[in-house]
N, C-alpha and C. Protein backbone atom coordinates (compact mmCIF):
# COMPACT_ATOMS: atom_id res chain seq x y z
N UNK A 1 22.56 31.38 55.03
CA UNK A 1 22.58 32.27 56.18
C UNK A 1 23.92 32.10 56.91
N UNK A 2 24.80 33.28 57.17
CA UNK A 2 26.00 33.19 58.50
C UNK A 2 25.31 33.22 59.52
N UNK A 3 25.83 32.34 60.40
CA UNK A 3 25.43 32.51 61.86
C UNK A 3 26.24 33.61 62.71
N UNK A 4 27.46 33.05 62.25
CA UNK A 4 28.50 34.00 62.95
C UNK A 4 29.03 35.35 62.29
N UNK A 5 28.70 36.89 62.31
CA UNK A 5 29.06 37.79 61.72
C UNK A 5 29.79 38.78 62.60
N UNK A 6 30.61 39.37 61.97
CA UNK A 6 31.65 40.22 62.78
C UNK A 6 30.98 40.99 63.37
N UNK A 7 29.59 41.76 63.17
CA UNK A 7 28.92 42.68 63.72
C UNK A 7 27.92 42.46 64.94
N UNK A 8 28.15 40.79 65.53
CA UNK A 8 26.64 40.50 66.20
C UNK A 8 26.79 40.84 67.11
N UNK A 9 28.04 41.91 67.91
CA UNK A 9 28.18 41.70 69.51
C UNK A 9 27.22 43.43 69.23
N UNK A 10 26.70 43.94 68.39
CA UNK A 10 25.75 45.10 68.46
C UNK A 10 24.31 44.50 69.19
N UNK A 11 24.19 43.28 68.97
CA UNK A 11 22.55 42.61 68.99
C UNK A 11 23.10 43.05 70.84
N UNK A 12 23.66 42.95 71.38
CA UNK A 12 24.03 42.93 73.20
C UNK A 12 23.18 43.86 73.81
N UNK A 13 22.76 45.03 73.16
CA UNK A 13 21.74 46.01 73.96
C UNK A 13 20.83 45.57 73.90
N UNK A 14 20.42 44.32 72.95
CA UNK A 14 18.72 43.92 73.17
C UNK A 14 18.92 43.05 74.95
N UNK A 15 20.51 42.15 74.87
CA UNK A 15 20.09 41.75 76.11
C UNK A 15 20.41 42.41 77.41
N UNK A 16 21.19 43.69 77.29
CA UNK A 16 21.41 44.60 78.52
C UNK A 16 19.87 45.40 78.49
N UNK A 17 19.17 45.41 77.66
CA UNK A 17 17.67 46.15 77.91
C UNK A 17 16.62 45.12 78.76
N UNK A 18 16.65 43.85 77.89
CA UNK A 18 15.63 42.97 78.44
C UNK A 18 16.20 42.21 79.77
N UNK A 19 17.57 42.30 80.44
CA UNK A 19 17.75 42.26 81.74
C UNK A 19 19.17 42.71 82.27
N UNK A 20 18.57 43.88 82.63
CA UNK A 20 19.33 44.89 82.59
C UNK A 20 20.34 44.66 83.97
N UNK A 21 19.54 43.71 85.12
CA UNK A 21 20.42 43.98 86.47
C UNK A 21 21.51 42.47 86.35
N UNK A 22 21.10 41.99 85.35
CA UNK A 22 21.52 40.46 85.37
C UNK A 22 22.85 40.92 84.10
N UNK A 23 22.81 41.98 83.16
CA UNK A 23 23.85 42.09 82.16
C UNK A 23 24.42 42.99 83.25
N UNK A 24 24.53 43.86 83.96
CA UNK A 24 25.31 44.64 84.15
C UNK A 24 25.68 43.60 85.28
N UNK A 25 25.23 42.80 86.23
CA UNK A 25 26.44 42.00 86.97
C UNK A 25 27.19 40.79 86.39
N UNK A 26 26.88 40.61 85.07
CA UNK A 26 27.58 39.59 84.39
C UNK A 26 28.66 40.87 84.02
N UNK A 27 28.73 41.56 83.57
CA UNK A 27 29.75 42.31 83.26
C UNK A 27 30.54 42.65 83.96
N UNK A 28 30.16 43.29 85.38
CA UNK A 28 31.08 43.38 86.48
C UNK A 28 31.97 42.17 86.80
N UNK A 29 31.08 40.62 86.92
CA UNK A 29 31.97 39.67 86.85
C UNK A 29 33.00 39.68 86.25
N UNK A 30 32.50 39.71 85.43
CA UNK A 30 33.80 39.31 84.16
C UNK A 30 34.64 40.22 83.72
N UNK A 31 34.67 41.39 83.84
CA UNK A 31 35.66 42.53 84.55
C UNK A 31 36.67 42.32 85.25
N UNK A 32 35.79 41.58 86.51
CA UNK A 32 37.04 41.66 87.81
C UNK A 32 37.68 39.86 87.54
N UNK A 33 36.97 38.85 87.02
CA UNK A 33 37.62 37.83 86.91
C UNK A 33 38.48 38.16 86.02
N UNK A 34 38.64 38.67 84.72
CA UNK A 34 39.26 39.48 83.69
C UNK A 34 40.25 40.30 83.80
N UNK A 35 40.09 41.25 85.17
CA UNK A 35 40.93 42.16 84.86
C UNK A 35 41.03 42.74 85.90
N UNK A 36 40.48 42.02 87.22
CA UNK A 36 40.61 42.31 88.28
C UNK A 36 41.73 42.35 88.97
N UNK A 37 41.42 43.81 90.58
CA UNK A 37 42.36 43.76 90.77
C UNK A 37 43.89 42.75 91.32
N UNK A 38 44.66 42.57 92.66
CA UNK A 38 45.26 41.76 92.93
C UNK A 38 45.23 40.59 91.97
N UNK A 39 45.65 40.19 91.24
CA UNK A 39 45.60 38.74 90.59
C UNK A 39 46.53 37.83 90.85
N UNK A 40 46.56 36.59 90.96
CA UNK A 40 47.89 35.77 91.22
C UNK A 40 48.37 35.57 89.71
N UNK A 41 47.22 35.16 88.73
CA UNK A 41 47.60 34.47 87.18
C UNK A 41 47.70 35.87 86.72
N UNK A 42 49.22 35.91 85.72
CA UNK A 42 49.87 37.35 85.33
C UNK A 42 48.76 37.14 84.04
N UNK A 43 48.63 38.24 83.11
CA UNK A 43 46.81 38.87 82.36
C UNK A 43 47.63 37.68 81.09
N UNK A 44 48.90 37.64 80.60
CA UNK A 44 49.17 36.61 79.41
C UNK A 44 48.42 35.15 79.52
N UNK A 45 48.67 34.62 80.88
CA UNK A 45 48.22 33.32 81.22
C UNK A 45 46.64 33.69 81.20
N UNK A 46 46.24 34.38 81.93
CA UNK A 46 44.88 34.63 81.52
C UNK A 46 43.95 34.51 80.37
N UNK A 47 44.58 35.40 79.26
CA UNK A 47 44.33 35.16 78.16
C UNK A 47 44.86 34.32 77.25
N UNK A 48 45.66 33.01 77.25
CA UNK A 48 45.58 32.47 77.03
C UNK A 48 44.90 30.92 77.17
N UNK A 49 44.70 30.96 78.68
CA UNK A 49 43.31 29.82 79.39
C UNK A 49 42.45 30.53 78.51
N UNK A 50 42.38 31.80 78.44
CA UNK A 50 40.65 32.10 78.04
C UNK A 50 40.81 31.37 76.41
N UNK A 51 41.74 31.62 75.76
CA UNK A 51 41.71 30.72 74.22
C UNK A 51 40.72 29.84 74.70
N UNK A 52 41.76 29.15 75.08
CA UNK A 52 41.89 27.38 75.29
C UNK A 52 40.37 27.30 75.56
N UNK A 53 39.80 28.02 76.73
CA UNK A 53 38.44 27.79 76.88
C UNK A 53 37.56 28.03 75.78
N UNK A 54 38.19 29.32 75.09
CA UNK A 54 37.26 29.98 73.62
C UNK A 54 37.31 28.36 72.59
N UNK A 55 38.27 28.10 72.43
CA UNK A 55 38.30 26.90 71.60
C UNK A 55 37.63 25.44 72.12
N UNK A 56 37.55 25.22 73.22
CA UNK A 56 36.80 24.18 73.32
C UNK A 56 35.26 24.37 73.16
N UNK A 57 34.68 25.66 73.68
CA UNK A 57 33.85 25.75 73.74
C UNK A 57 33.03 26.54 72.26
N UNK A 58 34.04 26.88 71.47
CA UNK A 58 34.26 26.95 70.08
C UNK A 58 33.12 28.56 70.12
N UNK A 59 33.64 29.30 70.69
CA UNK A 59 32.79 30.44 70.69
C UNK A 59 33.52 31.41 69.94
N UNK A 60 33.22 31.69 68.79
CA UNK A 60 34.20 31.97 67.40
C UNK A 60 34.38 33.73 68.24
N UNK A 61 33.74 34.52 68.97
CA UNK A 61 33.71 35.91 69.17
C UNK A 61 34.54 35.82 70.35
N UNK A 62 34.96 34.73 71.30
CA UNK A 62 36.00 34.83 72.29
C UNK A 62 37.27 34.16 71.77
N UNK A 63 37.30 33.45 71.18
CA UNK A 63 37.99 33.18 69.99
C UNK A 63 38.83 34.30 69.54
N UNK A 64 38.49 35.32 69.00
CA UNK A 64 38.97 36.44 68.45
C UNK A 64 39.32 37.65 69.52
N UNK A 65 38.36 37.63 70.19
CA UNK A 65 38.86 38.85 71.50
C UNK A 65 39.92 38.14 72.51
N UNK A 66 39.99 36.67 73.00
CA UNK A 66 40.91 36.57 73.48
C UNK A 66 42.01 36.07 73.32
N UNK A 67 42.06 35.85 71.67
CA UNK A 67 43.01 35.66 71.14
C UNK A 67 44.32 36.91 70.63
N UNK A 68 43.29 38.25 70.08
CA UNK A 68 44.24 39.16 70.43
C UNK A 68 44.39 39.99 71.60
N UNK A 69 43.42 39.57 72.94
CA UNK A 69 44.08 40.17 73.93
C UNK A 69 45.63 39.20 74.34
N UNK A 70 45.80 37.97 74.03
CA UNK A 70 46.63 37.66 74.47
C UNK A 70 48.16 37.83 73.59
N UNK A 71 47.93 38.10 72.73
CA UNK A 71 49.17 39.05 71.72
C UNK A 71 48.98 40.46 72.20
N UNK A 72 47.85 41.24 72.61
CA UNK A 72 48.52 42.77 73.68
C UNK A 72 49.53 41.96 74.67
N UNK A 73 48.87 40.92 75.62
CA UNK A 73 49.31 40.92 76.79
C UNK A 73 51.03 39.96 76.16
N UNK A 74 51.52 39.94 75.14
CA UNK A 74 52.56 39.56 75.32
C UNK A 74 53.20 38.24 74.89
N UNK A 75 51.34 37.59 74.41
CA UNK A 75 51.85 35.84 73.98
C UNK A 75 52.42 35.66 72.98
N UNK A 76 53.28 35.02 72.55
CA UNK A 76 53.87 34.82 71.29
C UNK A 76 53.07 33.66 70.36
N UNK A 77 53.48 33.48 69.29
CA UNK A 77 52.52 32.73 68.42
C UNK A 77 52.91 31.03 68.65
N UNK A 78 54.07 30.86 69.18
CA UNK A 78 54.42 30.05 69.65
C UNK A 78 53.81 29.58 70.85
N UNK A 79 53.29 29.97 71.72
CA UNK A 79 52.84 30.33 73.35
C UNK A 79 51.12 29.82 72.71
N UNK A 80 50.66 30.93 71.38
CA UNK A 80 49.69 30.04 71.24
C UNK A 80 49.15 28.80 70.21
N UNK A 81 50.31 28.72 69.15
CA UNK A 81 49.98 27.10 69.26
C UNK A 81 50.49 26.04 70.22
N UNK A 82 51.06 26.28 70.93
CA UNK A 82 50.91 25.26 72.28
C UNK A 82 49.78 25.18 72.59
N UNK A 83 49.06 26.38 73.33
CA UNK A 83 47.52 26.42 73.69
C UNK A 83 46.64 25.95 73.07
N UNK A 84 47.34 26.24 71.58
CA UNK A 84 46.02 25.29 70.50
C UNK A 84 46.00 23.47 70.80
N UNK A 85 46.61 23.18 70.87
CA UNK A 85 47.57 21.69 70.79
C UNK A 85 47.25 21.42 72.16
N UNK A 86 47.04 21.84 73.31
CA UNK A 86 46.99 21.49 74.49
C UNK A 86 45.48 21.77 74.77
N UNK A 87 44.62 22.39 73.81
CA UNK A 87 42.77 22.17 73.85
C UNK A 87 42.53 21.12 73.22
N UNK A 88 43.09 20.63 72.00
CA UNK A 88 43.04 19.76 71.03
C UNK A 88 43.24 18.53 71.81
N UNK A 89 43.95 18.19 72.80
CA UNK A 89 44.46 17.21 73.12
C UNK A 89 43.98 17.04 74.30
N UNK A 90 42.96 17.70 75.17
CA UNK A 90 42.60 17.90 76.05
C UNK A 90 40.72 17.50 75.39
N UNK A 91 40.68 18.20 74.65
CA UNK A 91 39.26 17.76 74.29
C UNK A 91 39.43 16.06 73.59
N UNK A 92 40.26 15.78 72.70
CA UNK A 92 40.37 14.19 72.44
C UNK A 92 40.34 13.30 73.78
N UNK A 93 41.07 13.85 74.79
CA UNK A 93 40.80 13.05 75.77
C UNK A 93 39.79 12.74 76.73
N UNK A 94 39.08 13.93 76.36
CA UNK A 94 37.31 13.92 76.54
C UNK A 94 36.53 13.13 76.19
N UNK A 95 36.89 13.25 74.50
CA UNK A 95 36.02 12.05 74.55
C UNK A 95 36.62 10.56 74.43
N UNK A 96 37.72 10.62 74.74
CA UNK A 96 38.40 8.83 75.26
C UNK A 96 37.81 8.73 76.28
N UNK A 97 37.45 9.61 77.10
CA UNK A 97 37.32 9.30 78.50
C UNK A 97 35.77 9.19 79.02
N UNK A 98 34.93 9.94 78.20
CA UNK A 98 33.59 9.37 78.22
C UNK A 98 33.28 8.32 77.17
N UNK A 99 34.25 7.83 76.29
CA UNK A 99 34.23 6.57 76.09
C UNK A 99 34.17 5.47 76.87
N UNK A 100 34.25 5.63 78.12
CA UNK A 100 34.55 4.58 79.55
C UNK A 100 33.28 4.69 79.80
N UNK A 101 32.49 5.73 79.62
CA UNK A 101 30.78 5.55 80.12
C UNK A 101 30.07 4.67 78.68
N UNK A 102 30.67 5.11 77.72
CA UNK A 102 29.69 4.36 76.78
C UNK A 102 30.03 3.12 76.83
N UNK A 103 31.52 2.39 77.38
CA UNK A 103 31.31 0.94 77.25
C UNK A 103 30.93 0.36 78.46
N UNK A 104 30.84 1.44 79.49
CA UNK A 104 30.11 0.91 80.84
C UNK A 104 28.38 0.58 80.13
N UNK A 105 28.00 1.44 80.14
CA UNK A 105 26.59 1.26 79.10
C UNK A 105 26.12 0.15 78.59
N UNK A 106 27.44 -0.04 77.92
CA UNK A 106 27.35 -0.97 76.84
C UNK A 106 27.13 -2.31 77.42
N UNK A 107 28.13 -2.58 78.02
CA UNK A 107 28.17 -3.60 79.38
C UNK A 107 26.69 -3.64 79.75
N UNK A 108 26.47 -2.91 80.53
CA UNK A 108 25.07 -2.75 81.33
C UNK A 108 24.07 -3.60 80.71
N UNK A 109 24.01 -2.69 79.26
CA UNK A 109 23.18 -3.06 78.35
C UNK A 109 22.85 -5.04 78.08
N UNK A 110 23.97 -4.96 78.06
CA UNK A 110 24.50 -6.29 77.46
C UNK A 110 23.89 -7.52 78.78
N UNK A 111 24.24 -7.11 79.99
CA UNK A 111 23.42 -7.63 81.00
C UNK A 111 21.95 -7.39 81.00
N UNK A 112 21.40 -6.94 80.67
CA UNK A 112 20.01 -6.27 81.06
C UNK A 112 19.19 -7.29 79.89
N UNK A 113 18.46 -8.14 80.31
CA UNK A 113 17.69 -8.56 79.10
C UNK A 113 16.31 -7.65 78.17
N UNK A 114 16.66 -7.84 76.95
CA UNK A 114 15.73 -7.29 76.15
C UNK A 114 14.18 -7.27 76.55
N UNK A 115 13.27 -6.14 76.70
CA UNK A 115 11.93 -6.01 77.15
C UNK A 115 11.11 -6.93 75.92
C-alpha cells in the first residue's frame, strides 16, 4: 500500500463537508498567514521557513507545494539547500538536546530505588 499519493489532496472535500465552519477558517488562516496582506517576511523567506517546517515535520504534500512555491517566489536551489542543511541540523540538535532529559531520567532513575 502507498500512503502518500499525488492525488490525496482530492480526499479534502470529505473534510470541508464533515466540518465545514472549522475547514473554511483553517483556510482563511492560512491564506492570510500565507499570503496575507501587509507582511514584514518578503513571500521567498516565507516559503522557504515553510520548507524547513515541511521537512521537519516531514509532510511529503507541503514538502512539494512549498517547495515550488518558493522557486515562483524567487529561491534559488542554493537558498534551498541551505534550508535543507539548516532543518537537518536543527532537528539533530533536537534530539542532542532532549538527550539532556533522557540522562536527567537516567540520573533520577539511578537514585530512585528499585520497587
Amino acid at each position: 500500500m502507498t500512503y502518500h499519493e499525488h492525488t490525496d489532496h482530492q480526499y479534502a472535500k470529505h473534510i470541508r463537508a464533515g466540518a465545514p465552519e472549522a475547514f473554511k477558517a483553517f483556510m482563511a488562516w492560512d491564506t492570510q498567514v500565507m499570503r496575507g496582506g501587509d507582511k514584514a517576511v518578503p513571500p521567498k523567506w516565507t516559503e522557504l521557513m515553510a520548507v524547513a517546517v515541511a521537512l521537519t515535520t516531514q509532510c511529503a504534500y507541503c514538502i512539494e507545494a512549498h517547495t515550488k512555491a518558493a522557486h515562483a517566489a524567487g529561491a534559488t536551489q542554493r537558498e534551498l539547500a541551505e534550508t535543507v542543511m539548516i532543518t537537518a541540523a536543527l532537528r539533530a540538535g533536537g534530539g542532542y538536546a532532549h538527550g539532556f532529559m533522557a540522562m536527567k531520567f537516567f540520573d533520577q532513575a539511578e537514585r530512585t530505588p528499585a520497587p
